[in-house]
Protein backbone atom coordinates (compact mmCIF):
# COMPACT_ATOMS: atom_id res chain seq x y z
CA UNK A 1 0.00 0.00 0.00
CA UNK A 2 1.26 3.28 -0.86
CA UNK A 3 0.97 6.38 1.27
CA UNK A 4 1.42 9.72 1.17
CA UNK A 5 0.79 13.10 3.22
CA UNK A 6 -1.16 15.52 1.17
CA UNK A 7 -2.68 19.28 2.56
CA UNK A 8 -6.65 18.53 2.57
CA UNK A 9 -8.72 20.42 4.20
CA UNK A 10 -10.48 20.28 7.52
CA UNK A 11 -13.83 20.14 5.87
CA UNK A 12 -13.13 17.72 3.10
CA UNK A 13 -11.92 15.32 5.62
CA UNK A 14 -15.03 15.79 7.91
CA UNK A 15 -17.16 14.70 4.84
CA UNK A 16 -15.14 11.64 4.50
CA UNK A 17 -15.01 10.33 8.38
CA UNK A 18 -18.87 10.83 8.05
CA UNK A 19 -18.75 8.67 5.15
CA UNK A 20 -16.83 6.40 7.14
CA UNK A 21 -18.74 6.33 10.00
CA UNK A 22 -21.54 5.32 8.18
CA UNK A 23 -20.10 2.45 7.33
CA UNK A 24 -18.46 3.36 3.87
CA UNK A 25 -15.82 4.05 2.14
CA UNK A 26 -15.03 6.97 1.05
CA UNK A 27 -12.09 8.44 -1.06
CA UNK A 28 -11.15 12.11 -2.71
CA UNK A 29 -11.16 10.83 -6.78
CA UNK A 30 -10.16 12.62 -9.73
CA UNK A 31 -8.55 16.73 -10.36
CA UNK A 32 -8.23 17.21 -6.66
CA UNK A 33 -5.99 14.30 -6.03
CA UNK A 34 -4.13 15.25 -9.23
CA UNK A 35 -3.42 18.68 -8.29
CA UNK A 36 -2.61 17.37 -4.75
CA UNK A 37 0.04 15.56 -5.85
CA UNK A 38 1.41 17.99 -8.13
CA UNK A 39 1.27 20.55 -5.31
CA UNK A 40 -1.49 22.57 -7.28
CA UNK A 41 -4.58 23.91 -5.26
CA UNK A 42 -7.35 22.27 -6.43
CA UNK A 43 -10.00 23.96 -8.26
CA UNK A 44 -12.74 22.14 -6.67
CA UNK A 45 -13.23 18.76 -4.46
CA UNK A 46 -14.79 15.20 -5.37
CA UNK A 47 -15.16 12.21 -3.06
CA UNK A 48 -16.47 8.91 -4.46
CA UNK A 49 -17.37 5.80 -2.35
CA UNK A 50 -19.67 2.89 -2.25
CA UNK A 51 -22.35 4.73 -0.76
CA UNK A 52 -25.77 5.00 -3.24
CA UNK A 53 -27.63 8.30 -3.02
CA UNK A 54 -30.40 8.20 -0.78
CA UNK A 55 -27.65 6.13 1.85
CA UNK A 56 -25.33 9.60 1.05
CA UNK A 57 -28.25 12.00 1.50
CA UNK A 58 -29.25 9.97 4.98
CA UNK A 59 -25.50 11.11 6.43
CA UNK A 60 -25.73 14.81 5.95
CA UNK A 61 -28.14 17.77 7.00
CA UNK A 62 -28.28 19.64 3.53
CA UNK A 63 -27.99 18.04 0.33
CA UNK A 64 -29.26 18.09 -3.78
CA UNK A 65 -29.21 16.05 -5.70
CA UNK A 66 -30.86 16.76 -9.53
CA UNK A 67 -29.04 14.85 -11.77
CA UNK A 68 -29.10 10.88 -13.49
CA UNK A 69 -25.45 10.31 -12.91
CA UNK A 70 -25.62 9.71 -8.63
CA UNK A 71 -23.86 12.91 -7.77
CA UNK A 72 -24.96 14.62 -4.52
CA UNK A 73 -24.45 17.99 -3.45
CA UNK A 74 -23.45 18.23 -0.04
CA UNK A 75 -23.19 21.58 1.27
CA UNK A 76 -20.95 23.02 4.32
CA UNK A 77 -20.77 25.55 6.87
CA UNK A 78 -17.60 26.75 5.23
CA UNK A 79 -17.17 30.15 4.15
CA UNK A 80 -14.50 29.13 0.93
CA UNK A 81 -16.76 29.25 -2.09
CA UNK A 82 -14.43 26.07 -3.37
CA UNK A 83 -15.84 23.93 -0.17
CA UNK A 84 -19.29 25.59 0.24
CA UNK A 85 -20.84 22.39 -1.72
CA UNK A 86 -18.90 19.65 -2.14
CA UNK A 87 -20.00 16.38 -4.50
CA UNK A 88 -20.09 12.91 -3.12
CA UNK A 89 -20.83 10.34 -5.77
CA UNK A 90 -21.37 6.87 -5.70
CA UNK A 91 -18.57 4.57 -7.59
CA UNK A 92 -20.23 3.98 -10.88
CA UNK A 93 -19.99 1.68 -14.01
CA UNK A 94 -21.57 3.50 -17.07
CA UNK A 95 -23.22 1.71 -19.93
CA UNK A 96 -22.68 2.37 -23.57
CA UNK A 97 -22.23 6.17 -25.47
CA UNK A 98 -24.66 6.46 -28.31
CA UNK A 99 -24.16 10.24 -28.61
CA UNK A 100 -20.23 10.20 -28.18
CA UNK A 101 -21.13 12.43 -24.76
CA UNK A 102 -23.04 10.99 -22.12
CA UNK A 103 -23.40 7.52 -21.48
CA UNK A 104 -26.72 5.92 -22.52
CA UNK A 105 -27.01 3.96 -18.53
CA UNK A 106 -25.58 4.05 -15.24
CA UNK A 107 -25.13 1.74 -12.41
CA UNK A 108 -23.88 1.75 -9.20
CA UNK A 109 -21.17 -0.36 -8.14
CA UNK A 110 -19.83 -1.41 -4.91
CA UNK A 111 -16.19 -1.26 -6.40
CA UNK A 112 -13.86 1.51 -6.67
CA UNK A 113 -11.91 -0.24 -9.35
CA UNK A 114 -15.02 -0.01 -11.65
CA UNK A 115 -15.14 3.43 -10.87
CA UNK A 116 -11.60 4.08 -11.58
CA UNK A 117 -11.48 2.43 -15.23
CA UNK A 118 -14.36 4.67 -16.63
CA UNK A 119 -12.58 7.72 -15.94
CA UNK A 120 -10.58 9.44 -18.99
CA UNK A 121 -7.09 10.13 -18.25
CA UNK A 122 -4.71 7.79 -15.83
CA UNK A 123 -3.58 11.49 -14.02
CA UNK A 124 -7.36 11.70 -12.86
CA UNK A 125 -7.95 7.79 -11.91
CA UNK A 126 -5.67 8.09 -8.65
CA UNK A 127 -7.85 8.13 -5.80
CA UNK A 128 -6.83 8.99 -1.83
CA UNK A 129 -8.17 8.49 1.07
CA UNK A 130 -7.07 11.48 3.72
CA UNK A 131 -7.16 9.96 6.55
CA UNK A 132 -4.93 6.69 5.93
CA UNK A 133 -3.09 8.80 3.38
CA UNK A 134 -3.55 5.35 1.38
CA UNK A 135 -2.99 6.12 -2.81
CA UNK A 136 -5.11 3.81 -4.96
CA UNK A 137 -3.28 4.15 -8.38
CA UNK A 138 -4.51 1.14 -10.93
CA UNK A 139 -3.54 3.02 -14.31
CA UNK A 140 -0.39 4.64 -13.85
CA UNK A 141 -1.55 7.64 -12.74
CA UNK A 142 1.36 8.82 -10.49
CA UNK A 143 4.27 7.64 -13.19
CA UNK A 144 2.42 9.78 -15.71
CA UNK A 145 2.51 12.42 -13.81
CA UNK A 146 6.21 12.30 -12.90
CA UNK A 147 6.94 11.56 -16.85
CA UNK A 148 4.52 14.45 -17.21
CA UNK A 149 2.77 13.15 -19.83
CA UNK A 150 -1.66 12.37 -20.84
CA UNK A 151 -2.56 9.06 -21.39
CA UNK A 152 -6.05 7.75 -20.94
CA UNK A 153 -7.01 5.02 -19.12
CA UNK A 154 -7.09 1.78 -20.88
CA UNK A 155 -8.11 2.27 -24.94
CA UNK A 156 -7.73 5.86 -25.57
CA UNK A 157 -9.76 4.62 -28.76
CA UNK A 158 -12.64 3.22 -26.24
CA UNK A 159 -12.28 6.76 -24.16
CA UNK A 160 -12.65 9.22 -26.50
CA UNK A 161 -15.44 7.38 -28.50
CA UNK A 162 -17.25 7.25 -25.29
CA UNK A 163 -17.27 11.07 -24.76
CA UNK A 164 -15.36 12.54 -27.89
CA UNK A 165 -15.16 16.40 -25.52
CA UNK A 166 -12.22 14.32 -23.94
CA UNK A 167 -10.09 14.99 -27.46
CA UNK A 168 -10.47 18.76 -26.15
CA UNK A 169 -9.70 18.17 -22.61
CA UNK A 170 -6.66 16.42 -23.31
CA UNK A 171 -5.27 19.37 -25.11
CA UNK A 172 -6.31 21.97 -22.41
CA UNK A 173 -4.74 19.56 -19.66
CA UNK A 174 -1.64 19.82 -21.70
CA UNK A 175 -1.56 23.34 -22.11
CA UNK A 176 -2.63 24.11 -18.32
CA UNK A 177 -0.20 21.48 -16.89
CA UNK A 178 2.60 21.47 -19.58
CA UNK A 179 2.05 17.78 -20.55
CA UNK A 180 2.49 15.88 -23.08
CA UNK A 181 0.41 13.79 -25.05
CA UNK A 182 1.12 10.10 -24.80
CA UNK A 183 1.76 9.04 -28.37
CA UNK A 184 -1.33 6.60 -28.40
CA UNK A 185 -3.69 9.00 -27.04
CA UNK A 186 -2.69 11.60 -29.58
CA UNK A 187 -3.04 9.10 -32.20
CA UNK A 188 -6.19 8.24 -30.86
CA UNK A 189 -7.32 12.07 -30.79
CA UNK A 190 -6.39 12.64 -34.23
CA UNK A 191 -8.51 9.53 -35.33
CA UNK A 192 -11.64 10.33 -33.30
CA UNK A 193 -11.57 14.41 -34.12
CA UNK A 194 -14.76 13.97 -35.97
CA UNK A 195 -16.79 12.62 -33.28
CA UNK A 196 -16.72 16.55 -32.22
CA UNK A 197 -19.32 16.86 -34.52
CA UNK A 198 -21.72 15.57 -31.78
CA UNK A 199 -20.57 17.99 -29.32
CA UNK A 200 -22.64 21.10 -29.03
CA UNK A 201 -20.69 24.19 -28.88
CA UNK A 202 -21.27 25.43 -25.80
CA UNK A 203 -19.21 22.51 -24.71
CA UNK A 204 -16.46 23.23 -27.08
CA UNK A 205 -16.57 26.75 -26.21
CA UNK A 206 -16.05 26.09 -22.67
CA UNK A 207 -12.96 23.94 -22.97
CA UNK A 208 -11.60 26.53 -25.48
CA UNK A 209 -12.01 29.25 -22.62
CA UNK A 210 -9.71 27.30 -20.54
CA UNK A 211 -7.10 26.95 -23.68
CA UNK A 212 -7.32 30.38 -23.68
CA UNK A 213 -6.80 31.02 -19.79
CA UNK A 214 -4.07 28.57 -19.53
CA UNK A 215 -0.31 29.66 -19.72
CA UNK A 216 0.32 28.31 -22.94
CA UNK A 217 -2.17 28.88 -25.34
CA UNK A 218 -0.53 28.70 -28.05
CA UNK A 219 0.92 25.29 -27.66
CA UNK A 220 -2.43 23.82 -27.11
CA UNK A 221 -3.49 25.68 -30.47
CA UNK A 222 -1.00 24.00 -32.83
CA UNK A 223 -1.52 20.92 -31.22
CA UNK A 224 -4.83 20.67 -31.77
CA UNK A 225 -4.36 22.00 -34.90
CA UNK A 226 -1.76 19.02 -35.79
CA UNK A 227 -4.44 16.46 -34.43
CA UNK A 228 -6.70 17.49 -36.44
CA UNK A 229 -9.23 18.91 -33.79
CA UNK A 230 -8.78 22.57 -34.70
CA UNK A 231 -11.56 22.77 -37.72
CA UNK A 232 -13.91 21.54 -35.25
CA UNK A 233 -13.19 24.14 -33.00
CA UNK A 234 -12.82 27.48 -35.20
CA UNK A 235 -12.38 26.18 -38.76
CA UNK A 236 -11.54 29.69 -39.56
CA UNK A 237 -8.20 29.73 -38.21
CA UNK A 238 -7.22 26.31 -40.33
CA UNK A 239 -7.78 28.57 -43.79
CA UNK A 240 -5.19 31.24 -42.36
CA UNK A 241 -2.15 27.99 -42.10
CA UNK A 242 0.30 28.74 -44.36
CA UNK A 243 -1.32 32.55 -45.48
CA UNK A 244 2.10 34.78 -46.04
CA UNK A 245 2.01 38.27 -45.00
CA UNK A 246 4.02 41.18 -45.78
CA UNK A 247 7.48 42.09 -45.35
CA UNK A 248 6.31 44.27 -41.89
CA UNK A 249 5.52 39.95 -40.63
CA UNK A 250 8.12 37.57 -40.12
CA UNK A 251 4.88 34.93 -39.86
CA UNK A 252 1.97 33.68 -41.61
CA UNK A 253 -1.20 34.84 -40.22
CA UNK A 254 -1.77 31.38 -38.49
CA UNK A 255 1.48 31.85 -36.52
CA UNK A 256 0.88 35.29 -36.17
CA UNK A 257 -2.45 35.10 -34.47
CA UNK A 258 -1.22 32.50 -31.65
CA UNK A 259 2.03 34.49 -30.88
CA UNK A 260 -0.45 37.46 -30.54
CA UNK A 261 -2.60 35.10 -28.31
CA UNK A 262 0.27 33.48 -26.54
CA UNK A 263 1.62 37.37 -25.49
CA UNK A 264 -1.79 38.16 -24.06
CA UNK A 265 -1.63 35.21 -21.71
CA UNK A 266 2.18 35.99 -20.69
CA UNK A 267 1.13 39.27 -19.56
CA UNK A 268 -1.85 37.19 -17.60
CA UNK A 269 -4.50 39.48 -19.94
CA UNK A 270 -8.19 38.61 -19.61
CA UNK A 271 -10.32 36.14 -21.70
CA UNK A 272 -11.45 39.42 -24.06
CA UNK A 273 -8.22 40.65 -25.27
CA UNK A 274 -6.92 36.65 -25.68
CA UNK A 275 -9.85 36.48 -27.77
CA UNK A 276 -9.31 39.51 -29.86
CA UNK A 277 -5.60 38.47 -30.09
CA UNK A 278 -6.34 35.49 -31.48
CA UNK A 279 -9.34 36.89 -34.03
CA UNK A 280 -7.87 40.26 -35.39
CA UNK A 281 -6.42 38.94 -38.46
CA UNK A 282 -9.05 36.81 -39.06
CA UNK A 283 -10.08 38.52 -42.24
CA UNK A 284 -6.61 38.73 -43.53
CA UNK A 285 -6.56 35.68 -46.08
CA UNK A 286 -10.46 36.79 -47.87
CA UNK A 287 -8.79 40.29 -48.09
CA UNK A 288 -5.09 39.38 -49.18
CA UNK A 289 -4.33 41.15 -52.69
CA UNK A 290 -0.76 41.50 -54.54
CA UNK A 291 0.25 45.09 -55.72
CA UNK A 292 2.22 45.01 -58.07
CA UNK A 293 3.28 48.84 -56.98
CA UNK A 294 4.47 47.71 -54.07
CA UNK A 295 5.61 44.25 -54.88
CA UNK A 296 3.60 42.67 -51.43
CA UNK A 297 0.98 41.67 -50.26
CA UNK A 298 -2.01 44.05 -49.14
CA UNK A 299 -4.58 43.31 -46.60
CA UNK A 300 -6.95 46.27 -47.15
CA UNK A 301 -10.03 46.15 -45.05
CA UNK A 302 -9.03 42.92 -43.44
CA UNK A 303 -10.02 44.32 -39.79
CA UNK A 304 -13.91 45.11 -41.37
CA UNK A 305 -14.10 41.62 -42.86
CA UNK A 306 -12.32 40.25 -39.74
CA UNK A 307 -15.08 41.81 -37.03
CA UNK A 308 -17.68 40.38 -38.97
CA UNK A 309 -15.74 37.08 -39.20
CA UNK A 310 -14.98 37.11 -35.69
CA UNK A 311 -18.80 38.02 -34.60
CA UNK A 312 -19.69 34.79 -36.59
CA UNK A 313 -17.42 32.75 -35.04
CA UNK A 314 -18.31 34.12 -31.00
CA UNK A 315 -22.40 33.41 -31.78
CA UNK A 316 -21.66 29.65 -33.25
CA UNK A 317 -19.88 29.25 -30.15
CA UNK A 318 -22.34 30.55 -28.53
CA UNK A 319 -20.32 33.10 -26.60
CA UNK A 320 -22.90 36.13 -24.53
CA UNK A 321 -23.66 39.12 -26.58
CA UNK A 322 -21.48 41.15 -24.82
CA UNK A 323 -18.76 39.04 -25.15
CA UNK A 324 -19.18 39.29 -28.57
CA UNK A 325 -20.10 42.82 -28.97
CA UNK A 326 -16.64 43.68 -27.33
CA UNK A 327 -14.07 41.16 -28.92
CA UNK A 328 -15.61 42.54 -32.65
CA UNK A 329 -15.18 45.71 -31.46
CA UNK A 330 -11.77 45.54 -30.55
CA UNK A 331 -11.17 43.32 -34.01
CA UNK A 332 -12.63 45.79 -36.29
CA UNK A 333 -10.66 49.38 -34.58
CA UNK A 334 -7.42 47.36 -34.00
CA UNK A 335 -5.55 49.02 -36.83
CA UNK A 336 -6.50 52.47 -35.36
CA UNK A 337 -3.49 54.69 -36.37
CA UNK A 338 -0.71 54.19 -38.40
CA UNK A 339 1.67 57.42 -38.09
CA UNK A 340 1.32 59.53 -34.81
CA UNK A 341 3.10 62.38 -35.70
CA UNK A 342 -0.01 63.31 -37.98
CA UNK A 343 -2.62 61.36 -36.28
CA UNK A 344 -5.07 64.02 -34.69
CA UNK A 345 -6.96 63.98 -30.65
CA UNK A 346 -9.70 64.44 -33.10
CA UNK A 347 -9.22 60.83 -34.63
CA UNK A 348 -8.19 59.75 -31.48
CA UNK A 349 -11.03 60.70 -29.85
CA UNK A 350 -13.68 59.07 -32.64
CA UNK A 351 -11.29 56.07 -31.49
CA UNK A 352 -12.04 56.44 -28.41
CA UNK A 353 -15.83 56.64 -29.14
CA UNK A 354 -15.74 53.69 -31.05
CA UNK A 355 -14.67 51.51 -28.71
CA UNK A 356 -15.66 53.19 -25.48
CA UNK A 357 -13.68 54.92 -22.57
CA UNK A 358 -13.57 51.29 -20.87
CA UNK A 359 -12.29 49.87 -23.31
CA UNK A 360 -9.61 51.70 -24.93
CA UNK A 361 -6.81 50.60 -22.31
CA UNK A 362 -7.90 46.78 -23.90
CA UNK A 363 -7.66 48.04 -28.15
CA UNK A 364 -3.83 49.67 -27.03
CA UNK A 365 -3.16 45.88 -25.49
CA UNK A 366 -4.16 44.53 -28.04
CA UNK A 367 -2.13 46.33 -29.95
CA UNK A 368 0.84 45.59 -28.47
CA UNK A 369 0.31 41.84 -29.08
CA UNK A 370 -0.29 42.32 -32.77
CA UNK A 371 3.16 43.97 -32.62
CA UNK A 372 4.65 41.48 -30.57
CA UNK A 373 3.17 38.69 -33.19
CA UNK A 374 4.80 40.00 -36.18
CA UNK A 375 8.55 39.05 -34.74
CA UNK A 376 8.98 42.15 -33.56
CA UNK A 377 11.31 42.44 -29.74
CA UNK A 378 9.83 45.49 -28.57
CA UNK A 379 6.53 45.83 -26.96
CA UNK A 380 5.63 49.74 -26.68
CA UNK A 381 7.92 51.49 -29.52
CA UNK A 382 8.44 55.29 -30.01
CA UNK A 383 4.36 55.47 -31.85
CA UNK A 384 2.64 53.24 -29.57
CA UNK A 385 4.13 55.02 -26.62
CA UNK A 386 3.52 58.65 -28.72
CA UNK A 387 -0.38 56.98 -29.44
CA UNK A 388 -0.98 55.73 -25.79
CA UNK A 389 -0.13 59.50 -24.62
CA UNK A 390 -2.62 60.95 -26.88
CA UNK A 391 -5.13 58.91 -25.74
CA UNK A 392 -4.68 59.79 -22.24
CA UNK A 393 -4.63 63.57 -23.74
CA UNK A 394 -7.99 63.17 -25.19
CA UNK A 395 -9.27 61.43 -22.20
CA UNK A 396 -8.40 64.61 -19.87
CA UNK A 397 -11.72 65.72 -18.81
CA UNK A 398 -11.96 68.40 -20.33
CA UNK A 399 -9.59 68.99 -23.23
CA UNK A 400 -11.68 71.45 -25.33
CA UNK A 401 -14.73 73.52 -25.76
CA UNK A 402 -16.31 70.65 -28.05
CA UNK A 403 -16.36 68.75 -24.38
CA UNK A 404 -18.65 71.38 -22.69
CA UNK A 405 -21.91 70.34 -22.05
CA UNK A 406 -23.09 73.64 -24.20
CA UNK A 407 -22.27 74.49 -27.60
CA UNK A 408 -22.16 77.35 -29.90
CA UNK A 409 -26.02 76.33 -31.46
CA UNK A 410 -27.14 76.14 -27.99
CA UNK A 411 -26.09 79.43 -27.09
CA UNK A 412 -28.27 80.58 -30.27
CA UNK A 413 -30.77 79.04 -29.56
CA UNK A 414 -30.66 81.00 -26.32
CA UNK A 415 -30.70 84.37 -27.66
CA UNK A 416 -26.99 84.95 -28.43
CA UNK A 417 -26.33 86.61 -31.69
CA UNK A 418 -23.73 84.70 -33.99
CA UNK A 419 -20.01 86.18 -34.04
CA UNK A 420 -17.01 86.35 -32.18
CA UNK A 421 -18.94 86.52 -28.49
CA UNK A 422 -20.21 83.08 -28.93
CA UNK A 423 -16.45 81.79 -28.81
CA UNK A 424 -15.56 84.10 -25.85
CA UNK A 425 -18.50 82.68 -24.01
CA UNK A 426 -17.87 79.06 -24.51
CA UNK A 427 -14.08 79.79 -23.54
CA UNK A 428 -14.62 81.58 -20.34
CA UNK A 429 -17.00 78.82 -19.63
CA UNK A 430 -14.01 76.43 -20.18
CA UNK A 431 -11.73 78.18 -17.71
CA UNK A 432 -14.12 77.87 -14.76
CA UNK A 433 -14.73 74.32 -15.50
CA UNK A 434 -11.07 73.77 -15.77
CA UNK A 435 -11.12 74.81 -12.14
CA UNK A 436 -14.59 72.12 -11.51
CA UNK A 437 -15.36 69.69 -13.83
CA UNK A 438 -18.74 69.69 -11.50
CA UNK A 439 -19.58 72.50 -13.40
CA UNK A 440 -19.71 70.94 -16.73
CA UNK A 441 -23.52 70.37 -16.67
CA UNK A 442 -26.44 71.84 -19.30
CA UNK A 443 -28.12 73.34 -16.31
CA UNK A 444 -25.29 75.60 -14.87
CA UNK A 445 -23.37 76.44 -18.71
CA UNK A 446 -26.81 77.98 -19.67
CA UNK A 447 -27.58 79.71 -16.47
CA UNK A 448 -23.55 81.11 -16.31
CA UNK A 449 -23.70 81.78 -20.39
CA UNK A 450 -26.91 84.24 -19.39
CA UNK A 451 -24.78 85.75 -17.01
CA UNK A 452 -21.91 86.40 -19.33
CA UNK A 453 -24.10 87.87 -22.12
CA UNK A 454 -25.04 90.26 -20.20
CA UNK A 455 -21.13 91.66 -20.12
CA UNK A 456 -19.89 93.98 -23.21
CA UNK A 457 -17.31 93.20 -25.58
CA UNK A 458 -14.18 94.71 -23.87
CA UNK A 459 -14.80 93.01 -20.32
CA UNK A 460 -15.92 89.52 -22.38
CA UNK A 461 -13.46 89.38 -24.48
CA UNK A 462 -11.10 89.18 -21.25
CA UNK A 463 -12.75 86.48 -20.08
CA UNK A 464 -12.78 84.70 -22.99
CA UNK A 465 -9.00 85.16 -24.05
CA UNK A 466 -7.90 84.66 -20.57
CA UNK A 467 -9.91 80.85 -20.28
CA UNK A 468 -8.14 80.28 -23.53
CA UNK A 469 -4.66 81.24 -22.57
CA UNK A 470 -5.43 78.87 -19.42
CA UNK A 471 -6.50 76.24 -21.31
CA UNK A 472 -3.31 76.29 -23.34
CA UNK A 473 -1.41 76.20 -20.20
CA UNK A 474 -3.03 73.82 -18.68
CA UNK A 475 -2.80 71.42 -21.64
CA UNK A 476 0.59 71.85 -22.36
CA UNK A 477 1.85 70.99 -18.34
CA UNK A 478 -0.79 68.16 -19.15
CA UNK A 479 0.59 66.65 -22.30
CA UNK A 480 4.36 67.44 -21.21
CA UNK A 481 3.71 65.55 -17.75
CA UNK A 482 2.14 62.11 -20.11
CA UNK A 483 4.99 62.37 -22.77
CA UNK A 484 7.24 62.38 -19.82
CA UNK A 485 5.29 59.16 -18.12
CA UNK A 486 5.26 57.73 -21.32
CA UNK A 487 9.06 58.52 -22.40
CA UNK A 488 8.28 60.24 -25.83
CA UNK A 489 9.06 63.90 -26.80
């Protein structure tokens, strides 16, 4: 019998004496024990034993349990939101898979050796019981974990034809645990890929979110792209394999997108801007054109045709609408400036607007990984850096007249005659809401431009100059002060 001493906690191990005391036996199966062992905290906690469900339910004060598979919900006084409900199911031999997902019958057994041989991958069919420290290991869990390797239990064939999501999870174990594949079970993968036809795609979506969220993206992309399992995924990205770019790329687009991706998750960026790293290009190979002129290749309106592209892949994958909303969003304004020195806080700002004050922070990132995917070192050059300090520039609240909550029509509309006075107005308004941005409503700009009307030209004009001089000032200490943060001139 092996042993060993692994950290469980105090509640976990309550559940199981309970078990025990019942007159069962009771073991922590499964992720947990894996990520025990590989001194991981687990995500979550699951105890099998030979317990059936009403005989589990009988042992415990609050339970659920809604489902055909034997799994109850037990849940604790504990205050971690990992241990709050904990599942307790019985062991279980499963009947045959019609729909390559679910099996088609299930039966209770009163061995934990069936239980063991139905599960997918030898790293998740070591079980341990906590309070022995005793390590039940029939498949070679524990040596493929040391070789650091995936190999399912028994006939990867038999495995993945039983539940063909497995293909999926084997490449998102490898990319969150930096596994290999076994070479059977990768064979096996790349023979059963079409069975994710039966899969629906909210499944698929979910195990690509955790590619995505895993430190190496990337890797698990090409491998599932070598298996086969990619087109099932987002066929899309198979058409852009092999798709040369310009001379600005040292990649084709296929490689360019997952070294975009891959940056995203080294600088531990959310799901959104992973997303949009690995989508903006999308549209490059339907817009890819030669010029002759230039002797390359042109991509003109690849970012429209991409957005679009991308927006059809997020719905088939049934991703929320504002998931979607924001990743085609950040696809279709990616290529938002090209020179700074004659970019204008006018463009800018329609940026800005286009993508929304939230969000800008997430188009610049993404930015940075498109640079970082073409095979270029640096991260922020000299016109990212110039581009990142104009944005914060046209983000200054306010930076101009046209952001006053009045405006030279309304002060028509009021009464004011159309001429110079209309700008002094608006720019002695500016300098007292320099001083309060509270000020900047309708309300108190109509009532104060009233006030100043009343004023003649001389004594307006004073105000009017002097708000503008200020503004000046103030935007110049404001934009020298960002260049400086920002290390451009």
């Amino acid at each position: 019998m092996h042993t060993v001493d692994l950290h469980v906690p105090s509640e976990i191990k309550n559940l199981c004496a309970v078990l025990k005391k019942g007159g069962f036996e009771s073991y922590l199966v499964g992720g947990c024990v894996r990520d025990l062992l590989l001194r991981r905290e687990p995500k979550d906690w699951d105890i099998t034993t030979n317990a059936k469900p009403p005989e589990i339910q009988a042992l415990f004060e609050e339970t659920f349990y809604e489902n055909d598979f034997g799994t109850v919900g037990v849940v604790t006084k504990s205050e971690d939101p990992k241990l709050k409900v904990v599942e307790i199911t019985p062991y279980r031999i499963e009947g045959e898979y019609s729909n390559a997902r679910h099996p088609d019958e299930v039966r209770f057994s009163d061995s934990l050796s069936d239980d063991l041989k139905r599960r997918d991958f030898s790293i998740n069919a070591i079980a341990y019981d906590p309070h022995t420290g005793e390590i039940i290991d029939e498949h070679g869990g524990r040596e493929d974990l040391a070789a650091r390797r995936i190999a399912a239990v028994g006939d990867p064939n038999e495995r993945f034809k039983e539940d063909a999501l497995r293909t999926l999870r084997a490449v998102r174990l490898s990319a969150e645990l930096d596994f290999a594949l076994e070479p059977q079970t990768a064979a096996a993968i790349a023979a059963d890929a079409p069975l994710l036809e039966k899969i629906s795609r909210e499944r698929v979506r979910d195990e690509l979110v955790r590619i995505l969220e895993s430190p190496r993206p990337m890797q698990a992309i090409f491998v599932a792209q070598k298996l086969g399992i990619l087109r099932f995924m987002i066929p899309e990205l198979v058409s852009a394999i092999g798709v040369e770019q310009n001379q600005a790329h040292a990649y084709d687009v296929f490689e360019h997108l997952l070294r975009s991706l891959q940056h995203a998750a080294d600088k531990e960026w959310p799901l959104l801007i992973r997303l949009a790293a690995l989508l903006h290009d999308i549209g490059k190979p339907a817009s890819r054109r030669w010029s002759d002129e230039k002797k390359d290749w042109t991509f003109h309106g690849h970012e429209v045709i991409g957005a679009r592209m991308a927006r059809a892949i997020l719905k088939d994958l049934r991703f929320s609408s504002e998931t979607i909303e924001r990743v085609s969003s950040l696809v279709r304004w990616h290529m938002f400036f090209s020179d700074p020195d004659t970019v204008t806080l006018s463009a800018v700002r329609r940026t800005i607007r286009n993508v929304g004050t939230d969000h800008i922070k997430d188009l610049l990132n993404l930015r940075i990984c498109d640079r970082i995917g073409t095979g270029r070192p640096k991260e922020q050059p000299f016109r990212l850096r110039k581009y990142m300090s104009m944005v914060e520039e046209a983000m200054r609240d306010p930076v101009s007249v046209s952001m006053l909550k009045i405006d030279g029509s309304r002060l028509i509309a009021l009464g004011q005659a159309p001429g110079p006075r209309i700008g002094w107005i608006l720019h002695a308004l500016l300098e007292e809401v320099l001083d309060d941005p509270k000020k900047n409503t309708e309300a108190y700009l109509e009532s104060r431009a009233g006030e100043l009307a009343d004023l003649n030209d001389t004594d307006l004009k004073k105000l009017g100059e002097a708000g503008k001089e200020r503004k000046e000032e103030e935007d110049e200490a404001a934009v020298a002060e960002l260049r400086k943060k920002h290390h451009v001139s």
